[in-house]
PDB file of N, CA and C in Angstrom:
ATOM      1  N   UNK A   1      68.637 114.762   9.393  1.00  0.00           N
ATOM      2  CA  UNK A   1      67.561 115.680   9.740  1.00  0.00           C
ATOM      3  C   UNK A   1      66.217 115.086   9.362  1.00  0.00           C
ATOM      4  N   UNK A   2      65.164 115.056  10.481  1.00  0.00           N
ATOM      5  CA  UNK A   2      63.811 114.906   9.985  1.00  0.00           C
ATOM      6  C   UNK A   2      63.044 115.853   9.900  1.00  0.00           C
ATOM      7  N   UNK A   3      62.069 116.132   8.210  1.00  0.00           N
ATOM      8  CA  UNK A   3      61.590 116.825   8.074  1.00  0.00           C
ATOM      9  C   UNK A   3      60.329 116.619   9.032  1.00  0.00           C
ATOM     10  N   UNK A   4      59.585 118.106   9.071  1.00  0.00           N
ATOM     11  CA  UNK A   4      58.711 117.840  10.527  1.00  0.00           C
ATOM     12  C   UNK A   4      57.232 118.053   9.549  1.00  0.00           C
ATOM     13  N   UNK A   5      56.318 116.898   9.793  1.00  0.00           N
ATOM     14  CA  UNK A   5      55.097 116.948   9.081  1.00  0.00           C
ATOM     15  C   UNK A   5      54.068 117.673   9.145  1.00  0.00           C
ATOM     16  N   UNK A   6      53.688 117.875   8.294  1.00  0.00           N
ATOM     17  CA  UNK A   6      52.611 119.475   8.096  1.00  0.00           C
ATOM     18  C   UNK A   6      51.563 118.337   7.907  1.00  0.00           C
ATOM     19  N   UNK A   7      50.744 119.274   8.524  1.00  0.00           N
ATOM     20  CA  UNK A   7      49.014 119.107   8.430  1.00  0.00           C
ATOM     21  C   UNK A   7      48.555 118.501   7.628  1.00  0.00           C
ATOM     22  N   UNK A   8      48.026 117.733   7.197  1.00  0.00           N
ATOM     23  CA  UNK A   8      47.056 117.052   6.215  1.00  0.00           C
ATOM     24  C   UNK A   8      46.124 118.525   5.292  1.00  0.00           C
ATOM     25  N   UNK A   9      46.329 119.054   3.873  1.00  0.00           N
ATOM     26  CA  UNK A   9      45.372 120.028   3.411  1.00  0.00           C
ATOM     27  C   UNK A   9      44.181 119.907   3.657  1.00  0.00           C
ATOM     28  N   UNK A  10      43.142 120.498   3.886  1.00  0.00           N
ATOM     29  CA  UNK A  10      41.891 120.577   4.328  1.00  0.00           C
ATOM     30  C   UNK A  10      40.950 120.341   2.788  1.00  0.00           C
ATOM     31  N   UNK A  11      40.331 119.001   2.743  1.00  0.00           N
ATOM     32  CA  UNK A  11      39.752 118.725   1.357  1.00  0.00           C
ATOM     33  C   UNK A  11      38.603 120.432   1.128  1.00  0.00           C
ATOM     34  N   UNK A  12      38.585 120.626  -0.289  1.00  0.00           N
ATOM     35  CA  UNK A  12      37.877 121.057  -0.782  1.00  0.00           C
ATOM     36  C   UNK A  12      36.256 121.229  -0.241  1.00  0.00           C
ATOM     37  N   UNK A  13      35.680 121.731  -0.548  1.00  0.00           N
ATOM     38  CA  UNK A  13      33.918 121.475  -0.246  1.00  0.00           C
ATOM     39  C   UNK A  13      33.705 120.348  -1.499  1.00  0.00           C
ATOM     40  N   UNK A  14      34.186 120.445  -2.899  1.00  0.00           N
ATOM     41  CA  UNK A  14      33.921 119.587  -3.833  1.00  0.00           C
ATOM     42  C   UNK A  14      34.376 118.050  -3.587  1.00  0.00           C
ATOM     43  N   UNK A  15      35.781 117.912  -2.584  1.00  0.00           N
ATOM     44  CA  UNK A  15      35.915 116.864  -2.375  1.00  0.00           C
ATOM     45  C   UNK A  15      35.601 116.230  -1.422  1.00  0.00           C
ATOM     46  N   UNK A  16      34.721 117.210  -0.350  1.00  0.00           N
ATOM     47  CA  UNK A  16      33.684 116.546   0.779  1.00  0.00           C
ATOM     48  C   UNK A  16      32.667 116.211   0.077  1.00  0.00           C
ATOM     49  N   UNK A  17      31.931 116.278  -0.845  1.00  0.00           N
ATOM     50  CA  UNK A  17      31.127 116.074  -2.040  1.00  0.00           C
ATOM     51  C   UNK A  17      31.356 114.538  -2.030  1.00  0.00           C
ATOM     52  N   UNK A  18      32.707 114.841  -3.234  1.00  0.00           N
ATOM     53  CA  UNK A  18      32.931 113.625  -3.500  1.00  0.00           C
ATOM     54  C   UNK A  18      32.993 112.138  -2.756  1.00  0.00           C
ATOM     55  N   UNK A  19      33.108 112.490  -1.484  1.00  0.00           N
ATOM     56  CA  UNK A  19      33.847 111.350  -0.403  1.00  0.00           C
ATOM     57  C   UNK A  19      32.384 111.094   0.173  1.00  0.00           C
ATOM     58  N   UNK A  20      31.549 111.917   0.604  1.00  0.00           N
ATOM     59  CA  UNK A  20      30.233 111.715   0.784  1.00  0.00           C
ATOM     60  C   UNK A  20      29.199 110.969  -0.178  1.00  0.00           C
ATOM     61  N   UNK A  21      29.594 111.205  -1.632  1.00  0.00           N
ATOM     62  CA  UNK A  21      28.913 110.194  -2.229  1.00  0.00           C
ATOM     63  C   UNK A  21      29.354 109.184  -2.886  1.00  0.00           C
ATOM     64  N   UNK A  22      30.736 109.152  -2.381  1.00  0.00           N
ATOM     65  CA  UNK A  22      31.545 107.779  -2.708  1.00  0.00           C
ATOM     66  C   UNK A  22      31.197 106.252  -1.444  1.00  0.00           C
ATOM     67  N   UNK A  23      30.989 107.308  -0.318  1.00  0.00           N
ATOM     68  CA  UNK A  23      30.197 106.372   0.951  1.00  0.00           C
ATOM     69  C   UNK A  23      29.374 105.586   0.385  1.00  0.00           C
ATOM     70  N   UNK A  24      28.270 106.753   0.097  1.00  0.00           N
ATOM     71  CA  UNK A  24      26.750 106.278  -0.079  1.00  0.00           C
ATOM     72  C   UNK A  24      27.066 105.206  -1.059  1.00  0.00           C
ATOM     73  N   UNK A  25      27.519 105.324  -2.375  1.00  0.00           N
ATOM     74  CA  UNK A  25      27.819 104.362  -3.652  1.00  0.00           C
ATOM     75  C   UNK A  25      28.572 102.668  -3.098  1.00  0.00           C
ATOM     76  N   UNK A  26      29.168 103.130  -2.128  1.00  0.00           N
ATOM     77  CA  UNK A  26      29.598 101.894  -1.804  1.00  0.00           C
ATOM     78  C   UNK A  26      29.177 101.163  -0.556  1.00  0.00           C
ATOM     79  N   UNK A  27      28.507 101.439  -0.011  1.00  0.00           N
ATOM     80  CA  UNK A  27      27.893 101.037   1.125  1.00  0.00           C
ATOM     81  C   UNK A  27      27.181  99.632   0.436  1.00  0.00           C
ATOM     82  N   UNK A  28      27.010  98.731   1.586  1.00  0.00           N
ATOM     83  CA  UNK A  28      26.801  97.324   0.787  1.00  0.00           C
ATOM     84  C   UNK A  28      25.530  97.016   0.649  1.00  0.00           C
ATOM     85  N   UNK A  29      24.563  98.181   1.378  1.00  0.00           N
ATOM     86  CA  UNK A  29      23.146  97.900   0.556  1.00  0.00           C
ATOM     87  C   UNK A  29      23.285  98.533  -0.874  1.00  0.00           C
ATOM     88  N   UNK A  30      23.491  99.450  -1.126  1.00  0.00           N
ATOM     89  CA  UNK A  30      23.847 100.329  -2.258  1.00  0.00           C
ATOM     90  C   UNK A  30      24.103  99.588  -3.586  1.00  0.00           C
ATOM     91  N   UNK A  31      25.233  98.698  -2.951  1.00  0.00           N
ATOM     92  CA  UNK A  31      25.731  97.869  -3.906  1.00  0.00           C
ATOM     93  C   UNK A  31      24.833  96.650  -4.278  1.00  0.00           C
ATOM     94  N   UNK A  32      25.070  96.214  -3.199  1.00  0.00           N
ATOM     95  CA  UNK A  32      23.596  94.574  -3.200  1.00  0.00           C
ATOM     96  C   UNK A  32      22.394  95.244  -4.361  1.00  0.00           C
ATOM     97  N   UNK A  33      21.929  96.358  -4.231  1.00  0.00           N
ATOM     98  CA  UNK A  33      20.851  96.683  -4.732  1.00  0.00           C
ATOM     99  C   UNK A  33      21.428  97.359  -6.208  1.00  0.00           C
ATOM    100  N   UNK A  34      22.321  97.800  -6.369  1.00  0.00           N
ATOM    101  CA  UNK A  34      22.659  98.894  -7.637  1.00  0.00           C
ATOM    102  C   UNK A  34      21.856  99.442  -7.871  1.00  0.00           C
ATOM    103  N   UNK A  35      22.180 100.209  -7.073  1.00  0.00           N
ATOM    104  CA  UNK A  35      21.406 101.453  -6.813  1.00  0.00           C
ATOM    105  C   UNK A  35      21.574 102.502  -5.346  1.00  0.00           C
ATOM    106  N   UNK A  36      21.462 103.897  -5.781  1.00  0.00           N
ATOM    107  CA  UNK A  36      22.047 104.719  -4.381  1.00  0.00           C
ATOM    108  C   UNK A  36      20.974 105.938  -4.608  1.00  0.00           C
ATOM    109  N   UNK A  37      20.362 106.523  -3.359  1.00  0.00           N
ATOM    110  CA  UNK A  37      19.618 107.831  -3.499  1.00  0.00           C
ATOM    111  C   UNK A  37      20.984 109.105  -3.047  1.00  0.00           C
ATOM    112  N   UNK A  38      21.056 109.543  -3.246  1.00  0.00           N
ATOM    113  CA  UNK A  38      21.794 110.966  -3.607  1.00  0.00           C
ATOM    114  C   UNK A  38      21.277 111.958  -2.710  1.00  0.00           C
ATOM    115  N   UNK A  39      21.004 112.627  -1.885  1.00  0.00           N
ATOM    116  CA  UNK A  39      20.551 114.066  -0.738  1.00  0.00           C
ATOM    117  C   UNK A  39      21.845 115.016  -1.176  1.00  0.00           C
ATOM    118  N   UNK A  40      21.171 116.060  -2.154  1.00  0.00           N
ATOM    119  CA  UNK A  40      22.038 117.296  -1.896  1.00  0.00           C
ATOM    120  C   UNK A  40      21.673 118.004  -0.629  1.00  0.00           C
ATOM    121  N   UNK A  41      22.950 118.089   0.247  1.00  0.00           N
ATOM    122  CA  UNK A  41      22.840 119.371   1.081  1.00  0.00           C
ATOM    123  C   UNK A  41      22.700 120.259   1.246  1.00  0.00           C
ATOM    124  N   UNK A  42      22.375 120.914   1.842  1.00  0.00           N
ATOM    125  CA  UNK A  42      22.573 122.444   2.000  1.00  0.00           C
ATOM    126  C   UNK A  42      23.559 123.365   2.219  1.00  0.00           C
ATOM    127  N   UNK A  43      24.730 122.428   2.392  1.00  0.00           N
ATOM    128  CA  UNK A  43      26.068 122.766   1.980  1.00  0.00           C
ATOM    129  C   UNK A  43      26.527 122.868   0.980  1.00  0.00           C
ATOM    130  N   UNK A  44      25.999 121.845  -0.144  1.00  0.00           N
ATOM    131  CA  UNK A  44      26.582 121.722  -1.647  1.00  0.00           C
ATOM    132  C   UNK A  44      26.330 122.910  -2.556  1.00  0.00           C
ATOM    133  N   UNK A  45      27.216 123.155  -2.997  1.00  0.00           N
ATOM    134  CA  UNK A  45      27.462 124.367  -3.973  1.00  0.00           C
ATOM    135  C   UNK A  45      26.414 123.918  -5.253  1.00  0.00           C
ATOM    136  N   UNK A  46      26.049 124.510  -5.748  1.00  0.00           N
ATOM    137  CA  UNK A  46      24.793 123.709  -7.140  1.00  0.00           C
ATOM    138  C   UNK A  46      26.017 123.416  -8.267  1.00  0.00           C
ATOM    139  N   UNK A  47      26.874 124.452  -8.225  1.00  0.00           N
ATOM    140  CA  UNK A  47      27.796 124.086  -9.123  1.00  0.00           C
ATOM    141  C   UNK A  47      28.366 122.835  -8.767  1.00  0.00           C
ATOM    142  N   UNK A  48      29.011 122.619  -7.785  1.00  0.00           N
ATOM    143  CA  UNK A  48      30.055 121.269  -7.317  1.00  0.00           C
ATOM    144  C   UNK A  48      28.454 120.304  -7.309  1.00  0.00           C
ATOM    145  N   UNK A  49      27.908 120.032  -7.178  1.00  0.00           N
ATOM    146  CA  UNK A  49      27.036 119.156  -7.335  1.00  0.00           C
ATOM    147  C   UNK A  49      26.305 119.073  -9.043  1.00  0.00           C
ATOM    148  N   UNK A  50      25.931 119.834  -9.651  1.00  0.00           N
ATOM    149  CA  UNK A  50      26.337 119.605 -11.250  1.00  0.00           C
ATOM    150  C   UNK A  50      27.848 118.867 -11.752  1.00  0.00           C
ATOM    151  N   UNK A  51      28.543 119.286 -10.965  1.00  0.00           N
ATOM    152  CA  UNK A  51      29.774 118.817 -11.443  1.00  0.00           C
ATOM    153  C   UNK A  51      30.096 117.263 -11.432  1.00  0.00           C
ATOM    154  N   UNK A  52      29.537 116.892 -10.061  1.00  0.00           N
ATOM    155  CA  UNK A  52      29.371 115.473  -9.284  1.00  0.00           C
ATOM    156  C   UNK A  52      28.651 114.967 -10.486  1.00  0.00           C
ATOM    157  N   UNK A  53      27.885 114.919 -10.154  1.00  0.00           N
ATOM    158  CA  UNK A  53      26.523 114.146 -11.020  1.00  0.00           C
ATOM    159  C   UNK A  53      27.204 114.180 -12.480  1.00  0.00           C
ATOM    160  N   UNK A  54      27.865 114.774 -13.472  1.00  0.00           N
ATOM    161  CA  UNK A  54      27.942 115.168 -14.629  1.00  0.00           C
ATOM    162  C   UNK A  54      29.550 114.057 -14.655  1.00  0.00           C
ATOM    163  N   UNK A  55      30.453 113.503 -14.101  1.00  0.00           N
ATOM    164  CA  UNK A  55      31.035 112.931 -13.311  1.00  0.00           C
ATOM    165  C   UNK A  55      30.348 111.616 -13.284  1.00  0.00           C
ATOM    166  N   UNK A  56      29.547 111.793 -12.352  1.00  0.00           N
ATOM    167  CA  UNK A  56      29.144 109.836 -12.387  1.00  0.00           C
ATOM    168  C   UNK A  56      28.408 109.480 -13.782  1.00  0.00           C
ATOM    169  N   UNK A  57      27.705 110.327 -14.259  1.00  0.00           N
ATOM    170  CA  UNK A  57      27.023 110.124 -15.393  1.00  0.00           C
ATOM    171  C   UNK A  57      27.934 109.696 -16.735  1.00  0.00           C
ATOM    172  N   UNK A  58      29.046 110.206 -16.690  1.00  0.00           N
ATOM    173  CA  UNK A  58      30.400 109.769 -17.616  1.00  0.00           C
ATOM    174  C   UNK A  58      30.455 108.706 -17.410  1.00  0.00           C
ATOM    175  N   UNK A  59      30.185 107.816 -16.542  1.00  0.00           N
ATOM    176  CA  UNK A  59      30.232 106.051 -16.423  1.00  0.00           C
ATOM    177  C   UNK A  59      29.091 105.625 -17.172  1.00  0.00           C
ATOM    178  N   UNK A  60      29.745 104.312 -17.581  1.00  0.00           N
ATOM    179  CA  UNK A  60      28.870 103.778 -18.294  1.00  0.00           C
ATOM    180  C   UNK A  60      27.841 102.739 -17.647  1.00  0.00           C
ATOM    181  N   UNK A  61      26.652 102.516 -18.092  1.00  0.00           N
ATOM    182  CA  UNK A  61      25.423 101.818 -17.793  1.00  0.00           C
ATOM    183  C   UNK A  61      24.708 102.383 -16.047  1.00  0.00           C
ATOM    184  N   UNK A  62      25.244 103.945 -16.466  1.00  0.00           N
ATOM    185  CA  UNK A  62      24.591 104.538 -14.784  1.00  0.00           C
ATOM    186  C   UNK A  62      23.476 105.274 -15.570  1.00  0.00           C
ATOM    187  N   UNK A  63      22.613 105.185 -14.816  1.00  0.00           N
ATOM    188  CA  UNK A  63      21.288 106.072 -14.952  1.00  0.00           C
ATOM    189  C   UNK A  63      20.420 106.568 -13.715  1.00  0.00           C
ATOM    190  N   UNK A  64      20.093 108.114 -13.870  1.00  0.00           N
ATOM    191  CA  UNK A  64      19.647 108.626 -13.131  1.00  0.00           C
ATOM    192  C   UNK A  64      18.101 109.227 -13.128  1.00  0.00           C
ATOM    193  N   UNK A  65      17.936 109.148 -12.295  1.00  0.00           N
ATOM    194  CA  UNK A  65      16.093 109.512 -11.745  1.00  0.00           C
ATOM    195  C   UNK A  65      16.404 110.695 -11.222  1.00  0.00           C
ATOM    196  N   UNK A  66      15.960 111.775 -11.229  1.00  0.00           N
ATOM    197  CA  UNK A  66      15.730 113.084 -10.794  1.00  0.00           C
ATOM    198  C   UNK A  66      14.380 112.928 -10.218  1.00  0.00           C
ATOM    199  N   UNK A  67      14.279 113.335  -8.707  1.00  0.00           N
ATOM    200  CA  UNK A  67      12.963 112.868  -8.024  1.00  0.00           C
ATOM    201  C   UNK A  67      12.558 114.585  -7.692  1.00  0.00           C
ATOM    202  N   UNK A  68      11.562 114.826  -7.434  1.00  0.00           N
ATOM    203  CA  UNK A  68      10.895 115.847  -6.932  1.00  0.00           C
ATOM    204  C   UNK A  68      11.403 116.913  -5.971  1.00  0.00           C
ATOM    205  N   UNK A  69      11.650 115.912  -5.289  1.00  0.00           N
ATOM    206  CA  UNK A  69      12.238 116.934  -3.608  1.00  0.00           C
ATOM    207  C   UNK A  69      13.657 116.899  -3.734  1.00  0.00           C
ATOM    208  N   UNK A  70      14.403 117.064  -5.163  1.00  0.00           N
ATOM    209  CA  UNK A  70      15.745 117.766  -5.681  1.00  0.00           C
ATOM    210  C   UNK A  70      16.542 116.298  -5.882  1.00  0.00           C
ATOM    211  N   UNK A  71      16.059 115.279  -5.001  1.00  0.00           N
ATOM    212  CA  UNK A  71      17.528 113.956  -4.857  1.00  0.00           C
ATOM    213  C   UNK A  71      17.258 113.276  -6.012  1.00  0.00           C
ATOM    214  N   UNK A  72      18.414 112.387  -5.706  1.00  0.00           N
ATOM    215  CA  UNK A  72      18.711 111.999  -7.486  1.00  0.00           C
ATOM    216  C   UNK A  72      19.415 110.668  -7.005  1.00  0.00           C
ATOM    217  N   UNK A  73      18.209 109.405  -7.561  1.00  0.00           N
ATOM    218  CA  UNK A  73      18.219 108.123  -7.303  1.00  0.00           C
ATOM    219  C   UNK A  73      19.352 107.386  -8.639  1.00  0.00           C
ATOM    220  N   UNK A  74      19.990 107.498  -8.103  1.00  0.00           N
ATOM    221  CA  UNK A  74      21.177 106.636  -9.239  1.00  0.00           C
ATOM    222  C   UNK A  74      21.026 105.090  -9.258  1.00  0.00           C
ATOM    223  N   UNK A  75      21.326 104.724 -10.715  1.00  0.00           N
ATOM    224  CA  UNK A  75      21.343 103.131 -10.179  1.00  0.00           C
ATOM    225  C   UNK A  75      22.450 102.384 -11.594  1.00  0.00           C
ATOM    226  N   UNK A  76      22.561 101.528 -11.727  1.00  0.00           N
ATOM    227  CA  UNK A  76      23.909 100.918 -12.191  1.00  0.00           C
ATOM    228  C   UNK A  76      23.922  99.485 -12.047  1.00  0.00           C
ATOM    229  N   UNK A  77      24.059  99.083 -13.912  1.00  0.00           N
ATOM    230  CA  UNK A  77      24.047  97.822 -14.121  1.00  0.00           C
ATOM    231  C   UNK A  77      25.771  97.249 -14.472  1.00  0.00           C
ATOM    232  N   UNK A  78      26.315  95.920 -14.070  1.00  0.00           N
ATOM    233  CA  UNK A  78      27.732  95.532 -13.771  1.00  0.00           C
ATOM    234  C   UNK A  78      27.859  94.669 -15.330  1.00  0.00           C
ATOM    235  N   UNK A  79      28.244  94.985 -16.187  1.00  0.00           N
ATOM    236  CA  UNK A  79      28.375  94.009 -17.602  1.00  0.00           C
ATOM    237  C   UNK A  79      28.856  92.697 -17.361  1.00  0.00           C
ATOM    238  N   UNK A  80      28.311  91.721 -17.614  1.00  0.00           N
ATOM    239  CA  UNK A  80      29.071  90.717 -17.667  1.00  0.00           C
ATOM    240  C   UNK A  80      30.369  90.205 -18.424  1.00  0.00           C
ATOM    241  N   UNK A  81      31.413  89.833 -17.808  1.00  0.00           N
ATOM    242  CA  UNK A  81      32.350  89.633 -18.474  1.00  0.00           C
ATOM    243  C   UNK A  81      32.032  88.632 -18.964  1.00  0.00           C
ATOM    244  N   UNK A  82      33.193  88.404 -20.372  1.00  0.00           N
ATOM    245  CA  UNK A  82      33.162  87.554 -21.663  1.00  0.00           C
ATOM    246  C   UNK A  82      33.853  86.141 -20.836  1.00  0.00           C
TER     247      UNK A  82
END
């Protein structure tokens, strides 16, 4: 017997969040530069976006700019290995 495959679950709003600013973070200007600007939507929950940010900020050597018009310029230094 083959079981018959169900739908893929429909991500979260927090994990459209997440996948949206996992893009931006890795996109290869992003990277080249270390550094990413951040656009909360008007979709994003303030909570799930506190949450995000509070989240990348748990990494180490990330630092964030809080700019005026709400976005939030992240940027990130790579340690050199020994």
């Amino acid at each position: 017997m083959t079981k018959a495959k169900q739908a893929p679950k429909p991500l979260t709003p927090y994990e459209l969040l997440g996948v949206r600013i996992h893009k931006i973070i890795n996109n290869p200007r992003s990277q080249a530069a270390k550094s990413a600007l951040l656009e909360r939507s008007a979709n994003d929950s303030p909570e799930d976006w506190d949450q995000m940010l509070a989240e990348i900020a748990e990494n180490d050597n990330v630092t964030f700019a809080h700019r005026d018009d709400g976005h939030v310029h992240i940027f990130w230094t790579v340690p050199k290995e020994d």
